[in-house]
Protein backbone atom coordinates (compact mmCIF):
# COMPACT_ATOMS: atom_id res chain seq x y z
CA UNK A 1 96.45 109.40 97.39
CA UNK A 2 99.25 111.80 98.47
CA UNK A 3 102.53 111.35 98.32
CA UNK A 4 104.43 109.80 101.12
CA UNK A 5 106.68 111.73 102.46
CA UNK A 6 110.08 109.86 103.06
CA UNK A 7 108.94 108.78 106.73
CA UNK A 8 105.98 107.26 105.31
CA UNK A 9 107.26 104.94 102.36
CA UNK A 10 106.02 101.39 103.17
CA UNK A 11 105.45 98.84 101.12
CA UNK A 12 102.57 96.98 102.08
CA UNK A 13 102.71 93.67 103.86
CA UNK A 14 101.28 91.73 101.40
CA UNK A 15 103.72 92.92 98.85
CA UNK A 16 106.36 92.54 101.36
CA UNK A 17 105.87 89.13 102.02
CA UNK A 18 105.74 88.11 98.09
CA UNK A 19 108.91 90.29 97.48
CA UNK A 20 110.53 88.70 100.45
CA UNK A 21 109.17 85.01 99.71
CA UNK A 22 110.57 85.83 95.99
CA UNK A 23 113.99 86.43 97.52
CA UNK A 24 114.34 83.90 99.70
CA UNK A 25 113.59 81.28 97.11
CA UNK A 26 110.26 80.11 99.00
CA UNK A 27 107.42 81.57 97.02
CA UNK A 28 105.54 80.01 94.20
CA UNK A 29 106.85 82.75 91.95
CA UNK A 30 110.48 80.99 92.54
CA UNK A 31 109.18 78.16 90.44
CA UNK A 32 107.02 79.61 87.69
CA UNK A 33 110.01 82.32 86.99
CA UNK A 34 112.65 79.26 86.96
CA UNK A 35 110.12 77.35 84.50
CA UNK A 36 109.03 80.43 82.29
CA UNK A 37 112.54 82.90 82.56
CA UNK A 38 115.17 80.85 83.86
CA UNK A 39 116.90 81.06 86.92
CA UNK A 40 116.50 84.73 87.21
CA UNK A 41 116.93 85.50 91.42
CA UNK A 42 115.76 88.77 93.32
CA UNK A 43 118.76 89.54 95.23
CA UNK A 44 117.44 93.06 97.24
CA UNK A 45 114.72 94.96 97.09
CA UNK A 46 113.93 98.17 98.98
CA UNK A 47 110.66 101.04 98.15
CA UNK A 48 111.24 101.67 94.78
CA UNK A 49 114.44 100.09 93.53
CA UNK A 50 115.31 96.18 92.66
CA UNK A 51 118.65 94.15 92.23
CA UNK A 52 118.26 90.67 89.96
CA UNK A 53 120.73 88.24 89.20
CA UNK A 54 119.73 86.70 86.03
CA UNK A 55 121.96 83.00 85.69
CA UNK A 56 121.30 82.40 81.94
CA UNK A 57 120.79 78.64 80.75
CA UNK A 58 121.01 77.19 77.33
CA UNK A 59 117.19 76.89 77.13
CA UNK A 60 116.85 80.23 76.54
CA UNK A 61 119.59 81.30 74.06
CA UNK A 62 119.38 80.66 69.97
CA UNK A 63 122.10 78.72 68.04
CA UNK A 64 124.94 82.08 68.08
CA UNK A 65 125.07 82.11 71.87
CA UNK A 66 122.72 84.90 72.02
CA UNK A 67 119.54 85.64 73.95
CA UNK A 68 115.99 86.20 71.61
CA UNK A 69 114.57 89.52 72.30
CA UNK A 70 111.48 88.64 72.89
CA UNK A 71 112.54 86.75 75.69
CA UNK A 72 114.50 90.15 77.38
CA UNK A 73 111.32 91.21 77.07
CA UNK A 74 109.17 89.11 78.99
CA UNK A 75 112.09 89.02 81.88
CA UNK A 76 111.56 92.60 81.21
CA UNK A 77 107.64 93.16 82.07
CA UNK A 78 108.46 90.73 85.10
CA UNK A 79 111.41 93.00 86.32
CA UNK A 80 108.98 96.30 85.71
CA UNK A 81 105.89 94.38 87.66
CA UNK A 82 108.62 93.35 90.79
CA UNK A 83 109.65 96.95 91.13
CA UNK A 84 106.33 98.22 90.64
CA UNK A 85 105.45 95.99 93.52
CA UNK A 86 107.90 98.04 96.21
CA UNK A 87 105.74 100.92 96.00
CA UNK A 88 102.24 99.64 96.44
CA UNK A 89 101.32 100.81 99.71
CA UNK A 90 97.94 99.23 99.98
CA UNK A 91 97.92 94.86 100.34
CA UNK A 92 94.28 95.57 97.90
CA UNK A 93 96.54 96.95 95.51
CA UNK A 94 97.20 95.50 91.79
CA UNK A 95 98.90 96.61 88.73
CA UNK A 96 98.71 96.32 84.90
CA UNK A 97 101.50 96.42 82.19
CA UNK A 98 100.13 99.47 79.97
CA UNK A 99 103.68 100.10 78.19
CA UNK A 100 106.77 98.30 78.20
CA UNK A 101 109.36 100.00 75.63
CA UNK A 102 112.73 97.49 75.28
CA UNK A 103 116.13 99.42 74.01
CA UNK A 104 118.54 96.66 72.91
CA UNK A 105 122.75 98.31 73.70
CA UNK A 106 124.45 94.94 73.34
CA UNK A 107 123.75 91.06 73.12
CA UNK A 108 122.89 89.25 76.47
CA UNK A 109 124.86 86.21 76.43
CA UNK A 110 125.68 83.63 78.86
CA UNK A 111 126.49 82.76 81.57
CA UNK A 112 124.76 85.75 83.60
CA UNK A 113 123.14 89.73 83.64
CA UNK A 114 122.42 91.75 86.30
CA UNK A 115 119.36 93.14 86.55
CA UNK A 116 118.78 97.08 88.43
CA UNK A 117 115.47 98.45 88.68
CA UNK A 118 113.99 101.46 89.79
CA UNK A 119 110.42 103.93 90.37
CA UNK A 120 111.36 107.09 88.29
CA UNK A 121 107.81 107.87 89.52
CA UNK A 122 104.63 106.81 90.91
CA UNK A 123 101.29 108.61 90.95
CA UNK A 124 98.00 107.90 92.14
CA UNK A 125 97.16 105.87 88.91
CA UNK A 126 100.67 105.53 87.34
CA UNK A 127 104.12 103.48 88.13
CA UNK A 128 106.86 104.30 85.79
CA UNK A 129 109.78 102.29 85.83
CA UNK A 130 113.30 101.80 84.14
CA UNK A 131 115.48 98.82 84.36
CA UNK A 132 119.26 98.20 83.29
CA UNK A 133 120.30 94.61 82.36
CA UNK A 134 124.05 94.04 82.33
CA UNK A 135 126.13 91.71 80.75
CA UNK A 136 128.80 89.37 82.42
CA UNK A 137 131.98 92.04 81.61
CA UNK A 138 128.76 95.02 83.31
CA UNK A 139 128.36 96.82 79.83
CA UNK A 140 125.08 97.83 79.56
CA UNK A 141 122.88 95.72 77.47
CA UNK A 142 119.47 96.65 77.29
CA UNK A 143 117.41 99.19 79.20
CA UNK A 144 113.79 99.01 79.78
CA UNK A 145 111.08 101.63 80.45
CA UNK A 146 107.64 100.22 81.31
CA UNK A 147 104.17 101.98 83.18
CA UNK A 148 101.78 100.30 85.52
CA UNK A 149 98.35 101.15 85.93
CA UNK A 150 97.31 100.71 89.33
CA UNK A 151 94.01 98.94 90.37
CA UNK A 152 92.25 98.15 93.50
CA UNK A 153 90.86 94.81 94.17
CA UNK A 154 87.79 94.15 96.53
C-alpha cells in the first residue's frame, strides 16, 4: 500500500462510523468502555490524531486516591487501538496490539485526565502510536507508545 498523499487520507467508512458512533455516545463500545474503563469519552477524532476526556470514578482508584497502573494501561491499549483506527483506510481492515510500552510522569487522580493521541507513523504492516494523559491541573502524567499490526479480514 502507498502512502496517501495528504488529498487522499480517508478513514474508511466502517471505521468512521464506529469512531463517530463512539463519540456520539451511541455505539456499543459506549457501554463496554463505561463498564470496563470508566466513563472515558472520545471527544474528536480526525486521520491520525484523538482527543479523550477521561471522568475518573471511585471504582477505579485504590485507597490513596490514586489510579492502579495496570488500569492506565488497559485505557492505554484502548486509546492506542482508537487512534490506530483513524488511519485504516480499508472497512476489511483490523489491528493487533504487538507493543504497548506505559511511562508513568505523575499520579492520575480524580476527578478527570485528558487523553491526546496521535499516528507518529503508519506503514503497510505497522501503526505506531503515542498518547499523553493529563491530569486535572494538565501536567503530564503518563505517556504511552504502543504498535499495531495490521490484518485483513475476509
Amino acid at each position: 500500500m502507498a502512502k496517501p498523499t495528504r488529498h487522499q487520507r480517508r478513514t474508511s467508512e466502517r471505521h468512521t462510523d464506529i469512531l463517530n458512533g463512539y463519540k456520539d455516545g451511541g455505539s456499543r463500545f459506549n457501554d463496554w468502555a463505561e463498564e470496563k474503563l470508566g466513563a472515558i469519552k472520545l471527544v474528536s477524532w480526525e486521520w491520525g490524531e484523538i482527543e479523550m476526556r477521561w471522568d475518573i470514578d471511585d471504582r477505579f482508584v485504590m485507597p490513596d486516591g490514586v489510579m492502579f497502573g495496570g488500569h492506565i494501561a488497559s485505557v492505554a491499549d484502548h486509546v492506542a487501538g482508537l487512534t490506530a483506527m483513524t488511519v485504516l483506510m480499508d472497512s476489511k481492515e483490523r489491528f493487533r496490539t504487538s507493543r504497548l510500552e506505559t511511562n508513568y510522569f505523575r499520579p492520575v487522580t480524580m476527578p478527570l485526565a485528558t487523553i491526546h493521541g496521535r499516528v507518529t507513523n503508519a506503514s503497510k504492516n505497522l501503526i505506531h502510536v503515542e498518547a499523553d494523559f493529563f491530569n486535572e491541573h494538565e501536567k503530564l502524567a503518563v505517556r504511552i507508545n504502543a504498535v499495531q499490526v495490521r490484518r485483513m479480514t475476509g
